[in-house]
C-alpha atoms as a PDB file:
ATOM      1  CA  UNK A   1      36.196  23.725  84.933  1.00  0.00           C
ATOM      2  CA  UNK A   2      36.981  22.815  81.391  1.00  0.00           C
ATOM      3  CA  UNK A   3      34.282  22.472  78.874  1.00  0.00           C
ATOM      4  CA  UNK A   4      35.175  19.252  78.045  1.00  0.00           C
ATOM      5  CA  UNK A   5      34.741  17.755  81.206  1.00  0.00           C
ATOM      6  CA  UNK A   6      33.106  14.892  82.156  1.00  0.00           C
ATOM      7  CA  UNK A   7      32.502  15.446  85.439  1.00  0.00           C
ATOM      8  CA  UNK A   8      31.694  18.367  87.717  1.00  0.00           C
ATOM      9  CA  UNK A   9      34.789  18.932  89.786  1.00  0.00           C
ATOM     10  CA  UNK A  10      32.547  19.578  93.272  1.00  0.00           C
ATOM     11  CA  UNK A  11      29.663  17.475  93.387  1.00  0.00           C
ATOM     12  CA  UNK A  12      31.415  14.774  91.095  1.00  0.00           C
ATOM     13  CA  UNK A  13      28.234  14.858  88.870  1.00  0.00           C
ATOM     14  CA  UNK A  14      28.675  13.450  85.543  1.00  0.00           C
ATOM     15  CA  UNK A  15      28.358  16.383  83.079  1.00  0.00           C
ATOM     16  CA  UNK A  16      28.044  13.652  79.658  1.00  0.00           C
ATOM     17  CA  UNK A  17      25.042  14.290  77.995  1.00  0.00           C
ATOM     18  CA  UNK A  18      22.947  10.633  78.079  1.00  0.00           C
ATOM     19  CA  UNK A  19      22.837   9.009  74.528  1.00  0.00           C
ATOM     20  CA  UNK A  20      19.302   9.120  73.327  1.00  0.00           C
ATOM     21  CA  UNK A  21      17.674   5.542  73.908  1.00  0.00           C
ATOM     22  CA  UNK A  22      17.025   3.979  70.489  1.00  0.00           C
ATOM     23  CA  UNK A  23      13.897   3.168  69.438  1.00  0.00           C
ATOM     24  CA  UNK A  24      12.529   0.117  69.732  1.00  0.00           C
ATOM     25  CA  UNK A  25      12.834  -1.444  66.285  1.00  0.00           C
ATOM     26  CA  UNK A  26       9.514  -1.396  64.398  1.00  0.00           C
ATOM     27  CA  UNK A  27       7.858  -5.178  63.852  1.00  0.00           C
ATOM     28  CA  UNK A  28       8.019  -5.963  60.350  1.00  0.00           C
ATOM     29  CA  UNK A  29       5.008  -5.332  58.336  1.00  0.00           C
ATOM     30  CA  UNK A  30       3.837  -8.719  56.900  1.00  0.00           C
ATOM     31  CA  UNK A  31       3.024  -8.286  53.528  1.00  0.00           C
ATOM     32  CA  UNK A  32       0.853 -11.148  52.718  1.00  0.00           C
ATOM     33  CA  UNK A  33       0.942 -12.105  48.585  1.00  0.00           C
ATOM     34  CA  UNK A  34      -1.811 -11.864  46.952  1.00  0.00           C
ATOM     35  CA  UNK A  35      -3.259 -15.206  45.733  1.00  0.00           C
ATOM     36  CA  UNK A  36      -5.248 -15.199  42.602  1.00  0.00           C
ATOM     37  CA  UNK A  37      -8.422 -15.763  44.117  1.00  0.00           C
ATOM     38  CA  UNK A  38      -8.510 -13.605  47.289  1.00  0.00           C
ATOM     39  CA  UNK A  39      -8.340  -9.957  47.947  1.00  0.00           C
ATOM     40  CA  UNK A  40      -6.298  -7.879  50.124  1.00  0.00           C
ATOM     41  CA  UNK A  41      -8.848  -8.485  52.588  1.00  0.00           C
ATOM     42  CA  UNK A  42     -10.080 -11.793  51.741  1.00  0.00           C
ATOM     43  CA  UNK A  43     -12.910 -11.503  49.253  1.00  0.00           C
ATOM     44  CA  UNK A  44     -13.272 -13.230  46.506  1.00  0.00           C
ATOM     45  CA  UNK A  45     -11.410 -11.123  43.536  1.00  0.00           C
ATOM     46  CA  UNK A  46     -12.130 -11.666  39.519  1.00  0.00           C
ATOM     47  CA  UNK A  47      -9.116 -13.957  38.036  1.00  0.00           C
ATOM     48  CA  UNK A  48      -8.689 -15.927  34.597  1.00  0.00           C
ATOM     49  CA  UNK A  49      -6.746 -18.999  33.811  1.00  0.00           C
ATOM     50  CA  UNK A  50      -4.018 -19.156  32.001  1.00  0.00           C
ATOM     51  CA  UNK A  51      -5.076 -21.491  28.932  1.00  0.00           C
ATOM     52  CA  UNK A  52      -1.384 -22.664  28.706  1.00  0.00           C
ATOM     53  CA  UNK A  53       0.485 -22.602  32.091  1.00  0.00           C
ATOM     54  CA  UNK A  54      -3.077 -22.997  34.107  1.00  0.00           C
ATOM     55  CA  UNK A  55      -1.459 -20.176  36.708  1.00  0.00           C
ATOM     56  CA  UNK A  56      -4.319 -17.468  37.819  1.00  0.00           C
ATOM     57  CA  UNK A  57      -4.197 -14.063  36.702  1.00  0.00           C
ATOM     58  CA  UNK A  58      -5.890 -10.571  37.786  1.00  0.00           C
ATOM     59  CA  UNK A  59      -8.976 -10.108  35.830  1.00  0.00           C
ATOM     60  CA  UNK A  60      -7.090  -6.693  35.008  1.00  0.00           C
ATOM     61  CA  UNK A  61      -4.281  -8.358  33.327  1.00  0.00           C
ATOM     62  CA  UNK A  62      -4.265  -8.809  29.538  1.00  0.00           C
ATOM     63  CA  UNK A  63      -1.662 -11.072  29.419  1.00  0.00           C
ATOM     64  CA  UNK A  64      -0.882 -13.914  31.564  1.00  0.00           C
ATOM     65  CA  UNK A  65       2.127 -13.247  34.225  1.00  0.00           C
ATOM     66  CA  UNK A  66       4.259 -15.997  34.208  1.00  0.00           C
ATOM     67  CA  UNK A  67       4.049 -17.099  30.532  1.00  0.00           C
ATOM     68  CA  UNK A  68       2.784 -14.065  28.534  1.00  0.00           C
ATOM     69  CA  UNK A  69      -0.271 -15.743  27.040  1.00  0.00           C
ATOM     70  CA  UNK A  70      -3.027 -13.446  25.793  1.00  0.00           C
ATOM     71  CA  UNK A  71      -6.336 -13.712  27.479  1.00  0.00           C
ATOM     72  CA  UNK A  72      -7.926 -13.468  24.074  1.00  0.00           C
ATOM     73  CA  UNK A  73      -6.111 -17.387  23.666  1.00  0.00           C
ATOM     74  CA  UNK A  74      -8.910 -18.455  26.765  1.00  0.00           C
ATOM     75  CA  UNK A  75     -11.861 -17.276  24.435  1.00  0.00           C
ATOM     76  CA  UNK A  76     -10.415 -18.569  21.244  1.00  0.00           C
ATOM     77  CA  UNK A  77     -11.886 -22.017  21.459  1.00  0.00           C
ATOM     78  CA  UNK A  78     -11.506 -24.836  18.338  1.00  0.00           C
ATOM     79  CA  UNK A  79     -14.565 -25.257  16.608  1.00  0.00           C
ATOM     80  CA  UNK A  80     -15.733 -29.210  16.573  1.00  0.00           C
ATOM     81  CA  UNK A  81     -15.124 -30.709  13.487  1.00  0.00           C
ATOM     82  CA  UNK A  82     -17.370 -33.992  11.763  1.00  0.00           C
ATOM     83  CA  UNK A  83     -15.267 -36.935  12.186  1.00  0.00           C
ATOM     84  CA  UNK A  84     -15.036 -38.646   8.635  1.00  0.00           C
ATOM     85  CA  UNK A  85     -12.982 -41.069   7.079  1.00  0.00           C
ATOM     86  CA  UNK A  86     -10.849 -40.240   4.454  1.00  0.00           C
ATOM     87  CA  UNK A  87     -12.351 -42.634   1.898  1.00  0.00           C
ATOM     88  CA  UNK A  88     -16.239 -41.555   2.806  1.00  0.00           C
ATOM     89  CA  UNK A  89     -15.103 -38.191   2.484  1.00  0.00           C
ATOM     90  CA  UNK A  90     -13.997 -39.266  -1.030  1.00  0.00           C
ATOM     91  CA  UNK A  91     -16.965 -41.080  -1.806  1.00  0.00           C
ATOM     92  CA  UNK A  92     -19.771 -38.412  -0.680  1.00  0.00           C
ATOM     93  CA  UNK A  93     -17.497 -35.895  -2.855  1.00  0.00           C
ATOM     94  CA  UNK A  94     -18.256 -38.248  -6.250  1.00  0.00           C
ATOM     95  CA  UNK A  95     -21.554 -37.680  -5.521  1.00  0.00           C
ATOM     96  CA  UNK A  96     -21.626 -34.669  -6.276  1.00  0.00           C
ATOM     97  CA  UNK A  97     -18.514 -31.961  -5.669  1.00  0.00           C
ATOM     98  CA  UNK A  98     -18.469 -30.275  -2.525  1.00  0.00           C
ATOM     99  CA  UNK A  99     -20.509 -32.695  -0.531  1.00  0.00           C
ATOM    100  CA  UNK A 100     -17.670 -34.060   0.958  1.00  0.00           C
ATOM    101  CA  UNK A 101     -15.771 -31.216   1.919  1.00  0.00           C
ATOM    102  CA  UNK A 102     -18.816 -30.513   4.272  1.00  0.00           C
ATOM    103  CA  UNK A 103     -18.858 -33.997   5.541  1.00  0.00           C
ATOM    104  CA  UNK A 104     -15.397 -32.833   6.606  1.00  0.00           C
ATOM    105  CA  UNK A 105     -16.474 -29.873   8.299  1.00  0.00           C
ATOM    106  CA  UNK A 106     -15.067 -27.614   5.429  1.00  0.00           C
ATOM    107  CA  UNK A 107     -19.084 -26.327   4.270  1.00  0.00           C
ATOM    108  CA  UNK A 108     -17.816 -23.103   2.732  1.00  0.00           C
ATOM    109  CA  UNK A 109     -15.363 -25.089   1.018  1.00  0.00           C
ATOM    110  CA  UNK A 110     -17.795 -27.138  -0.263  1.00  0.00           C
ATOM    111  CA  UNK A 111     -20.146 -24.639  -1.157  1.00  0.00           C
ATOM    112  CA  UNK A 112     -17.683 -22.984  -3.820  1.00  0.00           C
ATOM    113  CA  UNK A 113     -16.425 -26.418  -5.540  1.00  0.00           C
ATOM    114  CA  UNK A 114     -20.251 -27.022  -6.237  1.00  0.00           C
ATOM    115  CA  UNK A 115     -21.471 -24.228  -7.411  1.00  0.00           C
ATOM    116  CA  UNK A 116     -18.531 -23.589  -9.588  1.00  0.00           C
ATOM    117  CA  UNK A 117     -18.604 -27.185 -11.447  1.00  0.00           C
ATOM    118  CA  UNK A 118     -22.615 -26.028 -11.562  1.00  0.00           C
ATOM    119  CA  UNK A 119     -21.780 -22.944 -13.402  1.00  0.00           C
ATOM    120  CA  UNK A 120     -19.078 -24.885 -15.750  1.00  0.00           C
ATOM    121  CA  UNK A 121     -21.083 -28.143 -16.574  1.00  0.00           C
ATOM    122  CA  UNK A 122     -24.707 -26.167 -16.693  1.00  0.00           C
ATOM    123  CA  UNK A 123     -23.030 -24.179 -19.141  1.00  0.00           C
ATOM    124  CA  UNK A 124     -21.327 -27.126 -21.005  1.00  0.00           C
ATOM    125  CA  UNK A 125     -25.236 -28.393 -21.724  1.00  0.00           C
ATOM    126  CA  UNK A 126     -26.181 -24.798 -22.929  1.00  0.00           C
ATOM    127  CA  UNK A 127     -23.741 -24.701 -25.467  1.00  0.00           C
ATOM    128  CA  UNK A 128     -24.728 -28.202 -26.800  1.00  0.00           C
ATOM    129  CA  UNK A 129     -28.400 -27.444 -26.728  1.00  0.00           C
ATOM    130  CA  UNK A 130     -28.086 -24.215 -28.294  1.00  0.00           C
ATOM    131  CA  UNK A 131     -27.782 -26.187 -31.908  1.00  0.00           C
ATOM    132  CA  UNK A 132     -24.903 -23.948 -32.554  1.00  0.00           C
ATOM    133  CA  UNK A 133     -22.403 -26.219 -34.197  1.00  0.00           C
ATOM    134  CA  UNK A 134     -18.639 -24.726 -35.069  1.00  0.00           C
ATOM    135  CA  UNK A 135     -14.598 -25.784 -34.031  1.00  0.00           C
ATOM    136  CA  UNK A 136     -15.037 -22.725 -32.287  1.00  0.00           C
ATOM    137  CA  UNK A 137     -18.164 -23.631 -30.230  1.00  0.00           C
ATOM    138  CA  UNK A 138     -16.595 -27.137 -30.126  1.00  0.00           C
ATOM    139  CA  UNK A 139     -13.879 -25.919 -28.035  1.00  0.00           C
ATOM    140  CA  UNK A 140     -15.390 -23.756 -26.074  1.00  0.00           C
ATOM    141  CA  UNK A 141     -17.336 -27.076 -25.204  1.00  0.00           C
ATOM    142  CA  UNK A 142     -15.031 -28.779 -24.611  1.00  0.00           C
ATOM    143  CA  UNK A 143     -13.014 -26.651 -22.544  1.00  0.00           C
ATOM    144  CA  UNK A 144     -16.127 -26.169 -20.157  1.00  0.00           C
ATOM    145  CA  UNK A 145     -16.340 -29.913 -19.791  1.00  0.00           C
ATOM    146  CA  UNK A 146     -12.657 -29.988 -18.879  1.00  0.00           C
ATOM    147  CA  UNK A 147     -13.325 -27.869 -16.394  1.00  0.00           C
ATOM    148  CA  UNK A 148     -15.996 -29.858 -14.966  1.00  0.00           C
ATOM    149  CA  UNK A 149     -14.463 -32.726 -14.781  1.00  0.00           C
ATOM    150  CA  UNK A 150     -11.413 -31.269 -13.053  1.00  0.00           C
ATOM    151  CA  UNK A 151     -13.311 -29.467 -10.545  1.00  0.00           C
ATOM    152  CA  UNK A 152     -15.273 -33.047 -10.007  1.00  0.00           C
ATOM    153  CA  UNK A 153     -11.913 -35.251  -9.363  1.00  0.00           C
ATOM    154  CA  UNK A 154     -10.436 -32.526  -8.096  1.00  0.00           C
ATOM    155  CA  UNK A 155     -12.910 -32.288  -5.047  1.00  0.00           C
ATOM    156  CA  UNK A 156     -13.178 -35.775  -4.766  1.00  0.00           C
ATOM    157  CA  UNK A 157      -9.199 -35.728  -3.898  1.00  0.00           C
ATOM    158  CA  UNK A 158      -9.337 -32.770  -2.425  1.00  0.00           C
ATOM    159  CA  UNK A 159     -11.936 -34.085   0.165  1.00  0.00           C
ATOM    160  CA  UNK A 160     -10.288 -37.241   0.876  1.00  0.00           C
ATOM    161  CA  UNK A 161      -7.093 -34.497   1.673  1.00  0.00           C
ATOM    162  CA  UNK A 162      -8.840 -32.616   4.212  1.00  0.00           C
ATOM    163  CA  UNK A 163     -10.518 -35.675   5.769  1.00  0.00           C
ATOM    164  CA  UNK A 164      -6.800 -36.949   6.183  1.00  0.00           C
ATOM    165  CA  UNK A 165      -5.843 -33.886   7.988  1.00  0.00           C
ATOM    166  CA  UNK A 166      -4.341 -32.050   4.923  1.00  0.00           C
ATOM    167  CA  UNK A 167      -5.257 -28.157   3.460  1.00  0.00           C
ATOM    168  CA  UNK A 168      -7.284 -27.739   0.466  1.00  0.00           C
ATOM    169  CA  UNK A 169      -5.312 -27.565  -3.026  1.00  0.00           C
ATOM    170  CA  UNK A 170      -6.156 -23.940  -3.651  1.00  0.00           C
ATOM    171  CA  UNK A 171      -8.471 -21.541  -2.091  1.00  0.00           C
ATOM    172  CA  UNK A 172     -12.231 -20.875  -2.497  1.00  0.00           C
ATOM    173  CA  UNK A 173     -11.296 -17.431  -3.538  1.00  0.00           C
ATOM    174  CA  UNK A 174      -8.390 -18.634  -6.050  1.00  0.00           C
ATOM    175  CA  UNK A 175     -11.308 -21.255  -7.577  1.00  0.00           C
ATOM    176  CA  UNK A 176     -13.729 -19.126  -8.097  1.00  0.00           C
ATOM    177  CA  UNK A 177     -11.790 -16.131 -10.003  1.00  0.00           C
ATOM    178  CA  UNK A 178     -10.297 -18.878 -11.995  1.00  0.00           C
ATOM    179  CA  UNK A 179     -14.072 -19.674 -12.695  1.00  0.00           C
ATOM    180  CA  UNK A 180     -15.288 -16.910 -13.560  1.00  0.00           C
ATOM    181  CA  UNK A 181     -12.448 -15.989 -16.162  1.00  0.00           C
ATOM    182  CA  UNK A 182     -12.922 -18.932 -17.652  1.00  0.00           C
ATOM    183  CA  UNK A 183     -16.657 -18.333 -18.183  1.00  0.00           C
ATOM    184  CA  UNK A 184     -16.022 -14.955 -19.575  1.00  0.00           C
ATOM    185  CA  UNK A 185     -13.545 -16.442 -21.758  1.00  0.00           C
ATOM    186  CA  UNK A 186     -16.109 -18.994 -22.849  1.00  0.00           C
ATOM    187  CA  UNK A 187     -18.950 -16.534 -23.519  1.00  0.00           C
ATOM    188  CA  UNK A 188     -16.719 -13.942 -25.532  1.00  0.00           C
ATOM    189  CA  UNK A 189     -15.703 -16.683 -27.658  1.00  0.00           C
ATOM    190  CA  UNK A 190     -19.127 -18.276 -28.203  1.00  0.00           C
ATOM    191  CA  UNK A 191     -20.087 -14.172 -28.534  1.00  0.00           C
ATOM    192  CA  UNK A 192     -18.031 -14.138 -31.596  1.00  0.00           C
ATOM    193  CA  UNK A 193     -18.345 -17.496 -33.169  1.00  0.00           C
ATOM    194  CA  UNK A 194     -22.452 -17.076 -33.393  1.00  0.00           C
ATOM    195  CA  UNK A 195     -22.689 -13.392 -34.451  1.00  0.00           C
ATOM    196  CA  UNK A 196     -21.540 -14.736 -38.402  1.00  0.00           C
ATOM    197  CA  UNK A 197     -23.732 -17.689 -37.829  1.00  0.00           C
ATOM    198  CA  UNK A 198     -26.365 -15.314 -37.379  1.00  0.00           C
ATOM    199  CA  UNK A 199     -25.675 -13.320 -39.802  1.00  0.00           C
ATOM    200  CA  UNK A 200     -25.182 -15.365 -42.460  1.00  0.00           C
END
């Protein structure tokens, strides 16, 4: 008998080797997708909402999945701001500088443009009731009181601007070093126009 035969040649029994039975297939494993709000096993699971697309995140995630938003942007929140009217804006500003930029919700703002036309104007009336009388001293008068009344007008526009949804025209920071050079200006000059007065 051959080796390759498929059949003993006696008994007629089938000498093939029977093909393994295959396996039942395995039932597919339902993977069920994980909503934002439920667990694998269905608790409740941490999740944020996306401030722009509204779609929940993992309370893991930093940024949102479908639109990238940072989950800082959900904290961030705008801070109220006073309704006023452009023109009351303008007119609490004339009453004295700065009130109206805090009518406006701009207090810091407001802060600086009043203390600064204090500092100018306050020492506009020293230098007139110091006696001291000079072109030098003159000027330097006179440039303080410039000063004052730009910072005055100026916050007065300035206010009705921000009421109207504008920006300031320069910064609190810009303002005030202008300021302050100005007054050191104004004392070195009135420095040197009284020390011959004096000694005289």
């Amino acid at each position: 008998m051959s080796a390759d035969a498929e059949w003993c040649g006696q008994c007629f029994t089938s000498l093939r080797t029977a093909a393994p039975e295959p396996e039942p297939a395995a039932s597919p494993v339902l993977v069920r997708p994980v909503s934002g709000a439920e667990g694998p096993e269905g608790d409740k699971t941490a999740t944020w909402p996306c401030p722009t697309c509204g779609s929940l995140n993992p309370i893991e995630l930093d940024v949102c999945a479908v639109c990238g938003t940072s989950f800082a942007q959900l904290l961030r929140q705008d801070e109220p701001r006073p309704t006023v009217s452009p023109r009351d804006a303008f007119l609490w500003s004339l009453t004295f500088p700065g009130v109206g930029h805090a009518k406006a919700g701009r207090a810091p703002d407001g802060i600086a443009r009043g203390t600064l036309f204090v500092l100018t104007f306050g020492l506009a009336l020293v230098v007139v009731l110091s006696g001291v009388s000079s072109p030098p001293v003159f000027a330097v008068m006179a440039l303080l009181l410039i000063s004052a009344l730009t910072i005055y007008l100026g916050s007065a526009a300035e206010a009705y601007r921000i009421a109207d949804g504008g920006s300031t025209f320069v910064s609190a920071r810009t303002l005030l070093w202008a300021t302050v050079g100005l007054i050191m200006i104004a004392v070195s000059l009135l420095a040197l126009s009284v020390v011959p007065v004096n000694s005289r």
